[in-house]
Protein backbone atom coordinates (compact mmCIF):
# COMPACT_ATOMS: atom_id res chain seq x y z
CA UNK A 1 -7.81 -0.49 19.42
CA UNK A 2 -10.23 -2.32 21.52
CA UNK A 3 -11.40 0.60 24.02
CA UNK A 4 -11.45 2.29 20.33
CA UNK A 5 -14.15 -0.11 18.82
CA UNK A 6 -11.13 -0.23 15.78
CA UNK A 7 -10.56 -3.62 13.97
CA UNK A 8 -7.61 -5.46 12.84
CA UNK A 9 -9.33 -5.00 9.11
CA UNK A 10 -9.38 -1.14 9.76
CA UNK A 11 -5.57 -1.08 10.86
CA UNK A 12 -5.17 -2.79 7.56
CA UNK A 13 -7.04 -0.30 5.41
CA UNK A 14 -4.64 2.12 7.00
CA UNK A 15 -1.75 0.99 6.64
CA UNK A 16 -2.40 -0.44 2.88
CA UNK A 17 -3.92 3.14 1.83
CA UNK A 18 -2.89 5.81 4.65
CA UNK A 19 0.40 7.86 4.63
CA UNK A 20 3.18 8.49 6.57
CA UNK A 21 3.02 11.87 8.38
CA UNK A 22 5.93 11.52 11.05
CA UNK A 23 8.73 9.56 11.54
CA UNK A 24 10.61 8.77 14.99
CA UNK A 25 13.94 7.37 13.62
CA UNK A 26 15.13 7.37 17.38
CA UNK A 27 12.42 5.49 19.26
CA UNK A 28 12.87 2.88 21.23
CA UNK A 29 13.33 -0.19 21.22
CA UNK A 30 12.48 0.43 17.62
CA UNK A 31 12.10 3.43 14.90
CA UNK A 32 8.67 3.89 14.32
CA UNK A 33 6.15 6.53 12.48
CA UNK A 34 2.68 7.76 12.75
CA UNK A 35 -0.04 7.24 10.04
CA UNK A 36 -3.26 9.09 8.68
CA UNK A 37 -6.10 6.83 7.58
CA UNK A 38 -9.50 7.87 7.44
CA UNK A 39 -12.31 4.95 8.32
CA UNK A 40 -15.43 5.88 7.25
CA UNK A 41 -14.59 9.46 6.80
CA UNK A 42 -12.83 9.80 10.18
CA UNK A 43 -9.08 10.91 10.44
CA UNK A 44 -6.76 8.34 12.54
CA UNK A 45 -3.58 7.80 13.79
CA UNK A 46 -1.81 4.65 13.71
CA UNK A 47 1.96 4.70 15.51
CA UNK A 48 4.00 1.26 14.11
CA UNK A 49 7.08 0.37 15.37
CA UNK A 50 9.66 -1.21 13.08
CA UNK A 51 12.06 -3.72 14.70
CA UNK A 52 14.49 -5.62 13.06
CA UNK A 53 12.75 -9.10 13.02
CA UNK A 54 9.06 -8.14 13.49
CA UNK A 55 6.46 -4.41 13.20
CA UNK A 56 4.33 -3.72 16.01
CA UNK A 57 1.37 -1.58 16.13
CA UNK A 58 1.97 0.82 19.57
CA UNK A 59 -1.75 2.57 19.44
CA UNK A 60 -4.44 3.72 17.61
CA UNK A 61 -6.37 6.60 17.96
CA UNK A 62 -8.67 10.17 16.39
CA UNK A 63 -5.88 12.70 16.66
CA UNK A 64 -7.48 15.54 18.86
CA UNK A 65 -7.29 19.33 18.36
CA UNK A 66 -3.65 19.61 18.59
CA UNK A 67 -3.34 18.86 14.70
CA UNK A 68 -4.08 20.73 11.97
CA UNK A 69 -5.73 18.80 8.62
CA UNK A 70 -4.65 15.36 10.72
CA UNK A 71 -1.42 15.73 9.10
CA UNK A 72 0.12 18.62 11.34
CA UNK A 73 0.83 19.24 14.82
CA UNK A 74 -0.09 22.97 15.47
């Protein structure tokens, strides 16, 4: 998030008002799923990990070519 000039504010805003696109129920350690948030207009993915005693954000980033609308892989 920090190479990505992306707050801890604008991981908030996404994960109060983005939606869940994917789900990875068999990750690991944890089950985890990728989010679409747009800050300032631009589309981004946030991948949060669910464990059973804590969520962890894994990475932040602008999802590249290989999606379609930001919501699907192509």
């Amino acid at each position: 998030m920090f190479e990505r000039d992306i707050s801890s504010e604008d991981i908030l805003h996404i994960l109060t008002d983005g939606e869940i696109i994917e789900e990875y129920e068999d990750d690991t350690p944890c089950p985890s799923f990728l989010m679409l948030g747009y800050l300032r207009g631009i589309a981004h993915h946030v991948v949060v990990g669910c464990c059973a005693d804590h969520i962890k954000i894994i990475t932040v980033y602008h999802p590249d070519e290989s999606w379609t609308n930001d919501r699907l892989r192509r």
